[in-house]
Protein backbone atom coordinates (compact mmCIF):
# COMPACT_ATOMS: atom_id res chain seq x y z
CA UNK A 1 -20.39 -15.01 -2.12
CA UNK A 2 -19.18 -14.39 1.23
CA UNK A 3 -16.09 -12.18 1.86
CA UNK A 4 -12.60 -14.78 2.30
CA UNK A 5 -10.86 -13.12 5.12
CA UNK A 6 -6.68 -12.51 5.77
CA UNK A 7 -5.97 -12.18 2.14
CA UNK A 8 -6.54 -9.53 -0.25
CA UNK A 9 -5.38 -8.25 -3.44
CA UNK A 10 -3.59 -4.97 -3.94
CA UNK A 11 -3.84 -3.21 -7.18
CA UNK A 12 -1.06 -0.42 -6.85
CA UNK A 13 1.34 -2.63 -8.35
CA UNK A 14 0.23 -4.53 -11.56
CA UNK A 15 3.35 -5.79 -13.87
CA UNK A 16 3.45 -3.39 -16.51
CA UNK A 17 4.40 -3.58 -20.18
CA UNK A 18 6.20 -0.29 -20.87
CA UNK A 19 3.52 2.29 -19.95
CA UNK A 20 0.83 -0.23 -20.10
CA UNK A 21 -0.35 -2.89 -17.77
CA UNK A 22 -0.08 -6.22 -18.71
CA UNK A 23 -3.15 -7.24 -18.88
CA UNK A 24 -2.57 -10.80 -19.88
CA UNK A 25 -0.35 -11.38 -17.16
CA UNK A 26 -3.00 -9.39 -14.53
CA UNK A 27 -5.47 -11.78 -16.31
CA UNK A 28 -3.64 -14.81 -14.99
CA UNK A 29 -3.00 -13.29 -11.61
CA UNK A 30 -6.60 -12.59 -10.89
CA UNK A 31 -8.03 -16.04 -12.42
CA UNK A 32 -5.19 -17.66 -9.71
CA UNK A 33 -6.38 -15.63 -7.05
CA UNK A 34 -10.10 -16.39 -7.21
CA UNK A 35 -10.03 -19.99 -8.02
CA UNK A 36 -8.24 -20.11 -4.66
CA UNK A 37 -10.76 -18.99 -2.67
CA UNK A 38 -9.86 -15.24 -2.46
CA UNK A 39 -12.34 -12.26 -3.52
CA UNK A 40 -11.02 -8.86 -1.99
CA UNK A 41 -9.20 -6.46 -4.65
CA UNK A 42 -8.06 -2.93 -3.43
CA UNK A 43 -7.43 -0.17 -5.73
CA UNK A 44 -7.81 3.89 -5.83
CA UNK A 45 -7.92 6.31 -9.23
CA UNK A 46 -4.27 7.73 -8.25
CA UNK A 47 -3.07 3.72 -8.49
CA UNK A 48 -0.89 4.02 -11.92
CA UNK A 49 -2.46 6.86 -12.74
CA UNK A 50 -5.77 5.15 -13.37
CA UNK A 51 -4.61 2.46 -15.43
CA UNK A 52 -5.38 0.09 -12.35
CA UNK A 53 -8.71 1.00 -12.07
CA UNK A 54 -9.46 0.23 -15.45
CA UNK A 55 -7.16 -2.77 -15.79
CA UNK A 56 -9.67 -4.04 -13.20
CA UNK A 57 -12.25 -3.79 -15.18
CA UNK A 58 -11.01 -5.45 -17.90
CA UNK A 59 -9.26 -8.44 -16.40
CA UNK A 60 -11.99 -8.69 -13.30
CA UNK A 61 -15.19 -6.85 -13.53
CA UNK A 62 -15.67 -7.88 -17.70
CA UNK A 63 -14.98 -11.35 -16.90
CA UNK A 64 -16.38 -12.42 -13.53
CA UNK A 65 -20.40 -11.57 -11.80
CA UNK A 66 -20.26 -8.88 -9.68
CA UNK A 67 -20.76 -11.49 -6.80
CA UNK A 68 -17.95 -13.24 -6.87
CA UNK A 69 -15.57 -10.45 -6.12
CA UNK A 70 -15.74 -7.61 -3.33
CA UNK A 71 -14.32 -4.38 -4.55
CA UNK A 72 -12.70 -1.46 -2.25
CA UNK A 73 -12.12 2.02 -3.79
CA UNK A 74 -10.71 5.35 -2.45
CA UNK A 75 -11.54 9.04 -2.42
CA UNK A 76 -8.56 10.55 -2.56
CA UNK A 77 -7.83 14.54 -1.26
CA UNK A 78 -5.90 15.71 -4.90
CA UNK A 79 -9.38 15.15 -6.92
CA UNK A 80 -11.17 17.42 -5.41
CA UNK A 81 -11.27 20.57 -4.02
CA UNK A 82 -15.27 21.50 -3.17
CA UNK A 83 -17.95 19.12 -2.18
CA UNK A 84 -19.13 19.73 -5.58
CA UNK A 85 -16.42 17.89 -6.97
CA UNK A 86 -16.63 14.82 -4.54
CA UNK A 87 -20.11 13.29 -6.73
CA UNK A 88 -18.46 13.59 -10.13
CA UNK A 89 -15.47 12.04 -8.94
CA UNK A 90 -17.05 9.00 -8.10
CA UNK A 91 -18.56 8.58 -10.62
CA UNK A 92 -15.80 8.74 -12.90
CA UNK A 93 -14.58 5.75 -10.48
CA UNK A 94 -17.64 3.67 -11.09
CA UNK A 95 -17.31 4.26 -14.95
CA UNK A 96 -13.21 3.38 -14.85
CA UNK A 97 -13.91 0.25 -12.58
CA UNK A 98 -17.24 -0.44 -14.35
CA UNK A 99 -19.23 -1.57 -11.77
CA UNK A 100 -22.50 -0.06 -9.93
CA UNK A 101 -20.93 0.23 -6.53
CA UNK A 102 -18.31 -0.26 -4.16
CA UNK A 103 -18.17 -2.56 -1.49
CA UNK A 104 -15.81 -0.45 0.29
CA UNK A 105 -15.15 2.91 0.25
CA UNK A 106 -12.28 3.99 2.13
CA UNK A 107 -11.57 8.05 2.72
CA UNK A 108 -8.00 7.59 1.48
CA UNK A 109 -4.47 8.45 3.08
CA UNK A 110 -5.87 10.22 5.96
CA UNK A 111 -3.43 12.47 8.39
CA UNK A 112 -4.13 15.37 10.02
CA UNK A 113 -4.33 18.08 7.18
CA UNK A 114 -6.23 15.55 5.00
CA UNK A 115 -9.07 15.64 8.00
CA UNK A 116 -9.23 19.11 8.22
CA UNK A 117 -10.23 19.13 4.08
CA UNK A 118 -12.49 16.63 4.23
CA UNK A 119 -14.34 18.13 7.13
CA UNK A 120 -14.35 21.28 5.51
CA UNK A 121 -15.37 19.80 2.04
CA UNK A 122 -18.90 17.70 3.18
CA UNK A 123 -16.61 14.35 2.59
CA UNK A 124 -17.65 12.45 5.64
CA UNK A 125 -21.42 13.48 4.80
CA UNK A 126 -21.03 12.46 1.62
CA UNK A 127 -19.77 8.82 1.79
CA UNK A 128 -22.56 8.17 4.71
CA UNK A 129 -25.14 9.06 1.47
CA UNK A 130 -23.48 6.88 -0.59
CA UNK A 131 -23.79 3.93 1.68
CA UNK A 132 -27.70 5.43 1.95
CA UNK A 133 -28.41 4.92 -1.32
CA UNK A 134 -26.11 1.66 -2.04
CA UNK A 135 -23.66 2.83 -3.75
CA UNK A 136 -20.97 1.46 -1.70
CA UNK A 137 -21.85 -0.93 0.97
CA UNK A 138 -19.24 -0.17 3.67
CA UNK A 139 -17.34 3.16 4.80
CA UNK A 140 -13.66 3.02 5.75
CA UNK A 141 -10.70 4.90 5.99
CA UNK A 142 -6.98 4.30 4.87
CA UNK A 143 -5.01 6.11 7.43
CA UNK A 144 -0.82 7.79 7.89
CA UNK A 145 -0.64 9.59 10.99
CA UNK A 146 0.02 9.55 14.38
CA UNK A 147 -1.85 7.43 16.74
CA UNK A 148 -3.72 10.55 18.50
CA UNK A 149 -5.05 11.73 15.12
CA UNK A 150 -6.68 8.57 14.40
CA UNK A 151 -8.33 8.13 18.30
CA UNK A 152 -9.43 11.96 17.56
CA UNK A 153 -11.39 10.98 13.97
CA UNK A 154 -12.67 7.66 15.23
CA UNK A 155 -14.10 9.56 18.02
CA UNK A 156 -15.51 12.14 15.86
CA UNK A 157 -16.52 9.97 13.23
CA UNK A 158 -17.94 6.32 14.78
CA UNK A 159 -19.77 5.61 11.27
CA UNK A 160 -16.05 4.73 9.91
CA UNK A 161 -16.29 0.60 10.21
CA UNK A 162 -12.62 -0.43 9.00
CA UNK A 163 -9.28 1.25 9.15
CA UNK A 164 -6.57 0.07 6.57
CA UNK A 165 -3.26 0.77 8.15
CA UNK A 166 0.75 0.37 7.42
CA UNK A 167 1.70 -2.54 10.07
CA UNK A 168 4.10 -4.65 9.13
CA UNK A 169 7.12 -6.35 11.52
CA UNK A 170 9.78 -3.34 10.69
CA UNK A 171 7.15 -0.87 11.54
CA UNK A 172 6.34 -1.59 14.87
CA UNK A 173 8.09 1.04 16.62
CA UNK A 174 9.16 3.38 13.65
CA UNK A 175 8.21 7.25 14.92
CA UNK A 176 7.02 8.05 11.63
CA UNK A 177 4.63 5.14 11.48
CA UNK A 178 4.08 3.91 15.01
CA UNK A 179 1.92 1.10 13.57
CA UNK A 180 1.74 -1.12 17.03
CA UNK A 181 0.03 1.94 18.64
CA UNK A 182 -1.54 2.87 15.78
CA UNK A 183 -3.39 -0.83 15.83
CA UNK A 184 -4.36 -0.14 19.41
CA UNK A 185 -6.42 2.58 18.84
CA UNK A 186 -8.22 0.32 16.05
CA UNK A 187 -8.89 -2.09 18.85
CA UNK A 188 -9.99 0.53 21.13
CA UNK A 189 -12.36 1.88 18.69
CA UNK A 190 -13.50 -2.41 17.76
CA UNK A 191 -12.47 -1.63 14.32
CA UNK A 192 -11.30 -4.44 11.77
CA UNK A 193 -8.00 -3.49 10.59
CA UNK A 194 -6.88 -4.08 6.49
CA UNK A 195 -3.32 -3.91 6.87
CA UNK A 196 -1.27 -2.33 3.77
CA UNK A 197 2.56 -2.36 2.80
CA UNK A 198 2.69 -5.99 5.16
CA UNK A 199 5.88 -6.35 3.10
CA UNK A 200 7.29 -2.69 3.56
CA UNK A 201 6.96 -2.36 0.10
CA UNK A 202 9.19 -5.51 -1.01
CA UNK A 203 11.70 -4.62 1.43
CA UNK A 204 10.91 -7.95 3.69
CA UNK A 205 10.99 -9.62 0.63
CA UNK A 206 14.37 -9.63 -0.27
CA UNK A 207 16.66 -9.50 2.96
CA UNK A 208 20.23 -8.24 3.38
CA UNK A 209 22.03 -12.07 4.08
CA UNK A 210 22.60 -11.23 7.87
CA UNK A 211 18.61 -11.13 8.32
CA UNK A 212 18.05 -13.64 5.81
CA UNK A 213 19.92 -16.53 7.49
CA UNK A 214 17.55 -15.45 10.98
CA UNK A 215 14.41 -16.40 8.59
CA UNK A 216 15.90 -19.74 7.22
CA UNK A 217 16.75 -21.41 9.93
CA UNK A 218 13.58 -21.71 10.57
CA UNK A 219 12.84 -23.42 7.28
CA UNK A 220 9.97 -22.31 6.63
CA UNK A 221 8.84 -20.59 3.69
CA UNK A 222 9.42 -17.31 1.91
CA UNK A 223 10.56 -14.26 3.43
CA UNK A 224 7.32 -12.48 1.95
CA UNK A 225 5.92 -15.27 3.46
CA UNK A 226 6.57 -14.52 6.92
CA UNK A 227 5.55 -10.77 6.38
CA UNK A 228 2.14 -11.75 5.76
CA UNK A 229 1.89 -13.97 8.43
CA UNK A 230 3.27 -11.71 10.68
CA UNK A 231 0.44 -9.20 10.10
CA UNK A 232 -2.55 -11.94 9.69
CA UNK A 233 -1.30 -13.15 12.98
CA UNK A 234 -3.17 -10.16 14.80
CA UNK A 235 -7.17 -10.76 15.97
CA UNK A 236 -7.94 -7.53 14.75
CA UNK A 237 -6.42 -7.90 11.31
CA UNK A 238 -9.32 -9.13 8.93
CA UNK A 239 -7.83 -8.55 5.70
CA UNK A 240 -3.72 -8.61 4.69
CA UNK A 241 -2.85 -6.66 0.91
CA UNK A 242 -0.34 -7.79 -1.09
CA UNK A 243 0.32 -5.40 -3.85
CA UNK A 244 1.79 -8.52 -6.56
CA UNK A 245 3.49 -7.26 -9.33
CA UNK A 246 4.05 -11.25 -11.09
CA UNK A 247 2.42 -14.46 -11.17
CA UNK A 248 5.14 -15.66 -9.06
CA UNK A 249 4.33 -13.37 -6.11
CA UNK A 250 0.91 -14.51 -6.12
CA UNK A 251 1.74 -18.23 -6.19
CA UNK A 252 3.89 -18.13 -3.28
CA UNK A 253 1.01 -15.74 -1.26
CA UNK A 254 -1.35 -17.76 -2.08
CA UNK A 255 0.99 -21.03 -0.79
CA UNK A 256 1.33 -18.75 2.48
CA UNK A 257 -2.47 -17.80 2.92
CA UNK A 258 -4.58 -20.62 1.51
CA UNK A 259 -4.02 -22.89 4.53
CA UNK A 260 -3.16 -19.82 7.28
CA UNK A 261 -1.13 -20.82 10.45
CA UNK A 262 -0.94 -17.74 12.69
CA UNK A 263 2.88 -17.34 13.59
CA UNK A 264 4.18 -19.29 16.95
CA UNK A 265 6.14 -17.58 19.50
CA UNK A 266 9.54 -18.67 17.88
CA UNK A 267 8.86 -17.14 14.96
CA UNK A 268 7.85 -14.26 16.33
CA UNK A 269 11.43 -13.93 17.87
CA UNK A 270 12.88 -14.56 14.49
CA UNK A 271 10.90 -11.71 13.14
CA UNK A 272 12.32 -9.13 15.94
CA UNK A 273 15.70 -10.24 15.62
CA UNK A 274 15.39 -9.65 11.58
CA UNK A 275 13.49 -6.20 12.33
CA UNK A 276 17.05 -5.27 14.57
CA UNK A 277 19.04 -6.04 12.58
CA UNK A 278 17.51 -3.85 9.17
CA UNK A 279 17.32 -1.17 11.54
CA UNK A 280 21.26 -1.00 11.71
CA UNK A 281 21.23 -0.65 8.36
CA UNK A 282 21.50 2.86 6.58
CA UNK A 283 18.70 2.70 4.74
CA UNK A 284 15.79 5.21 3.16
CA UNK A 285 12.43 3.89 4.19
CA UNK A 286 10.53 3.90 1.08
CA UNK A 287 7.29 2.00 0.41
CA UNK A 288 7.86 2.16 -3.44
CA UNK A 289 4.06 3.92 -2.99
CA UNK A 290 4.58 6.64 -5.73
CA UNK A 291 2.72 9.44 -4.44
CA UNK A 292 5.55 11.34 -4.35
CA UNK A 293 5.93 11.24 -8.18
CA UNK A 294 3.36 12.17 -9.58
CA UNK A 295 3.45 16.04 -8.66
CA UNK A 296 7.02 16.05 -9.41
CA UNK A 297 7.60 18.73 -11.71
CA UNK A 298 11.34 17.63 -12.87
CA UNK A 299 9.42 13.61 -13.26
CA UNK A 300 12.10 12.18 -10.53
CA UNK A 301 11.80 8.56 -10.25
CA UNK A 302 12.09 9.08 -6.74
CA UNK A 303 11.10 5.51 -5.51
CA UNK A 304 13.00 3.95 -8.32
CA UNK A 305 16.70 6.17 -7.06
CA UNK A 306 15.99 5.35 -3.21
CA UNK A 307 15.65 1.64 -3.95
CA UNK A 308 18.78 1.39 -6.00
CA UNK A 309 20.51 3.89 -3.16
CA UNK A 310 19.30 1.24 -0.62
CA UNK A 311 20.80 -1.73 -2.49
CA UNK A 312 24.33 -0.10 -2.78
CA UNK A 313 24.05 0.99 0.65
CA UNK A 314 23.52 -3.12 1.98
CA UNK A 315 25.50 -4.80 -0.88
CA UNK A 316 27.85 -2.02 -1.74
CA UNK A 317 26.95 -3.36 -5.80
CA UNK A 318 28.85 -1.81 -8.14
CA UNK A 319 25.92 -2.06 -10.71
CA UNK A 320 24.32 0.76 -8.91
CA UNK A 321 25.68 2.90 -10.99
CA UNK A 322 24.40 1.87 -14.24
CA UNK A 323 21.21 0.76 -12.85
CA UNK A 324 20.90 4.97 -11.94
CA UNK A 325 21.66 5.64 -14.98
CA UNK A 326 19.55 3.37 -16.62
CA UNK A 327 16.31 4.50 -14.54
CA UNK A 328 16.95 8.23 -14.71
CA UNK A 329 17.49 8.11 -18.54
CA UNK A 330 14.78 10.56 -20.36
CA UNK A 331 13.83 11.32 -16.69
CA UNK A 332 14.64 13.53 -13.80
CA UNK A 333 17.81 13.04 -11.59
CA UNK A 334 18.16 13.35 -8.46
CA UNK A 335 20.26 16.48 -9.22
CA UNK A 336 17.17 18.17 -10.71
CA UNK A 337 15.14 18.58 -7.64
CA UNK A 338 14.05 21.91 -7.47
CA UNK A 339 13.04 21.39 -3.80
CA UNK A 340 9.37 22.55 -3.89
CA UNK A 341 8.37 20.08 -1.36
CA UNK A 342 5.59 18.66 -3.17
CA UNK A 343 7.09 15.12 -2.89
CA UNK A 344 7.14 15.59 1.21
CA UNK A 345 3.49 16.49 1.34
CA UNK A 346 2.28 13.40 -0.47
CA UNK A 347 5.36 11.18 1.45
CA UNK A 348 3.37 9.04 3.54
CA UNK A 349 5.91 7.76 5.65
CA UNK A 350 7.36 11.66 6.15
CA UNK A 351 10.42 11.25 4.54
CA UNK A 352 13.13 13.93 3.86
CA UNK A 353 12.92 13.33 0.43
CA UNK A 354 14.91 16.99 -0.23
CA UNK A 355 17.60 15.84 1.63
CA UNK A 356 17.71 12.46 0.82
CA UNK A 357 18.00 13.74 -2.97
CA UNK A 358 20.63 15.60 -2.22
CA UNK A 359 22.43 12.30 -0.84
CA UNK A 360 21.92 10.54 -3.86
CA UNK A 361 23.45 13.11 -5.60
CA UNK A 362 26.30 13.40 -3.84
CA UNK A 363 26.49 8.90 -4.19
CA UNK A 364 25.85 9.05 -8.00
CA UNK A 365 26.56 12.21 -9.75
């Protein structure tokens, strides 16, 4: 089966039951999305802390022929720490996803201290022998850096043949992201770009009313809606993730991108009046991504307090409160930070998250 461009499916953020995905609900979600006409799913082994990897192969690779799907994985820099590791790693990968190979293989969250490690640890070497041998068909590279990092391991490194990058409409001239630029450098180098976090992480989702009422006069359709179209707009853009967490996300992505209409000009002034106006807004620019949890040594839901920090900040709700409360309960708070920095160094979009703890203290303890 032939690759379906624009629209892919990103497996960071299954619904969950408790502690466990819900697998009849992913079930549904994945039947949906392939009778449509779709057949890219993204995951990596640090995705729910493996539980997506092998909630894909339950509720894709058991019940569909390994043609009908194509199947991108990552290697990720906290699994290993020698080229000896890299081979057993993947392997694992192969045996959670239970397939034979990948169809992508992506070197995954790439910056500049990533690059030195995988230089150092065979990495690049070692994908280019997987694709040798067939284990994965295609080598690419997920990347958060500046755009001079990327133009300096794209030079170095022409076997990479896709870059998946942040871009989204908010992003396009944030300093810690720089994703216009960033995309320029992927069309310097004639590299197809997989855009991730189209929908800053839910954040164009659900607009503040100000934005919102920029977005329906138009009336079109969702505000996800024009996120993803936003980002599929772009020649260089072959494939758009959306990380669905519900049936009902998928049904109204797949009401966006089964018929896609690249964005006209007045919607792309819509877009750029909503992006100025969020950006007056005192807000934390999380992704919801996670990474910074899972080395957390006091188990801070840290994506969990910035979004509910966020929503008191726009709608001043007085539920923030208990909602804090209510997430932090048999957890960390943000009071608990021991300010290691582990967080920062896996914070792909650079936050302050030290600081930024210590402001949610001071809001809701």
């Amino acid at each position: 089966m032939e690759l379906r461009e624009k629209f892919g499916f990103g497996c960071m953020r299954f619904p969950m039951k408790g502690k466990e995905v819900d697998l009849e609900q992913v079930n549904q979600m994945v039947d949906e999305f392939i009778e449509a006409g779709f057949n890219y799913f993204d995951t990596a082994h640090g995705y729910l802390d493996g539980a997506s990897e092998t909630a894909l192969r339950e509720c894709l690779v058991q019940r569909y022929p390994r043609d009908a799907y194509y199947l991108t994985n990552k290697l990720t820099s906290t699994f290993f720490q020698t080229h000896e590791d890299l081979q057993p790693f993947f392997e694992k990968q192969l045996r959670q996803c239970g397939v034979d190979y990948f169809d992508y293989y992506l070197l995954h969250a790439m910056n500049l201290e990533y690059y030195k490690k995988f230089t150092e640890c065979g990495a690049f070497e070692f994908v280019q022998e997987l694709k040798q041998t067939g284990k994965i068909r295609h080598i690419g590279m997920s990347f958060h850096d500046q755009p001079e990092v990327l133009n300096q391991i794209l030079n170095e490194h022409p076997e990479i043949e896709v870059v998946q990058i942040q871009f989204n409409y908010l992003d396009t001239d944030n300093p810690n992201v720089e994703s216009d630029k960033v995309y320029e450098v992927c069309v310097k180098h004639q590299k197809p770009v997989i855009v991730m976090e189209p929908v800053r992480g839910g954040r164009l989702a659900d607009l503040p009313e100000e934005a919102g009422k920029v977005l329906d006069s138009l009336n079109g359709g969702s505000y996800a809606s024009y996120a993803l179209r936003y980002a599929a707009s772009f020649d260089q853009v072959f494939m758009v993730l959306s990380g669905m967490s519900s049936i009902e996300q998928v049904h109204d992505n797949l009401a966006t991108m089964k018929n896609f209409k690249k964005m006209n000009e007045e919607e792309f002034k819509a877009v750029a009046k909503v992006r100025e106006i969020l950006k007056t807004l005192d807000q934390i620019e999380c992704t919801a991504c996670q990474y910074c949890v899972a080395g957390c040594p006091k188990q801070i839901p840290i994506p969990d307090i910035f979004a509910i920090y966020n929503t008191k900040k726009i709608y001043n709700d007085w539920t923030s409160m208990s909602n804090y409360k209510k997430c932090t309960e048999n957890k960390g708070k943000a009071s608990d930070c021991i300010k290691c920095g582990k967080c920062e160094h896996a914070c792909p979009q650079h936050l302050k998250i030290r600081d930024l703890l210590q402001e949610a203290t001071k809001i809701f303890e």
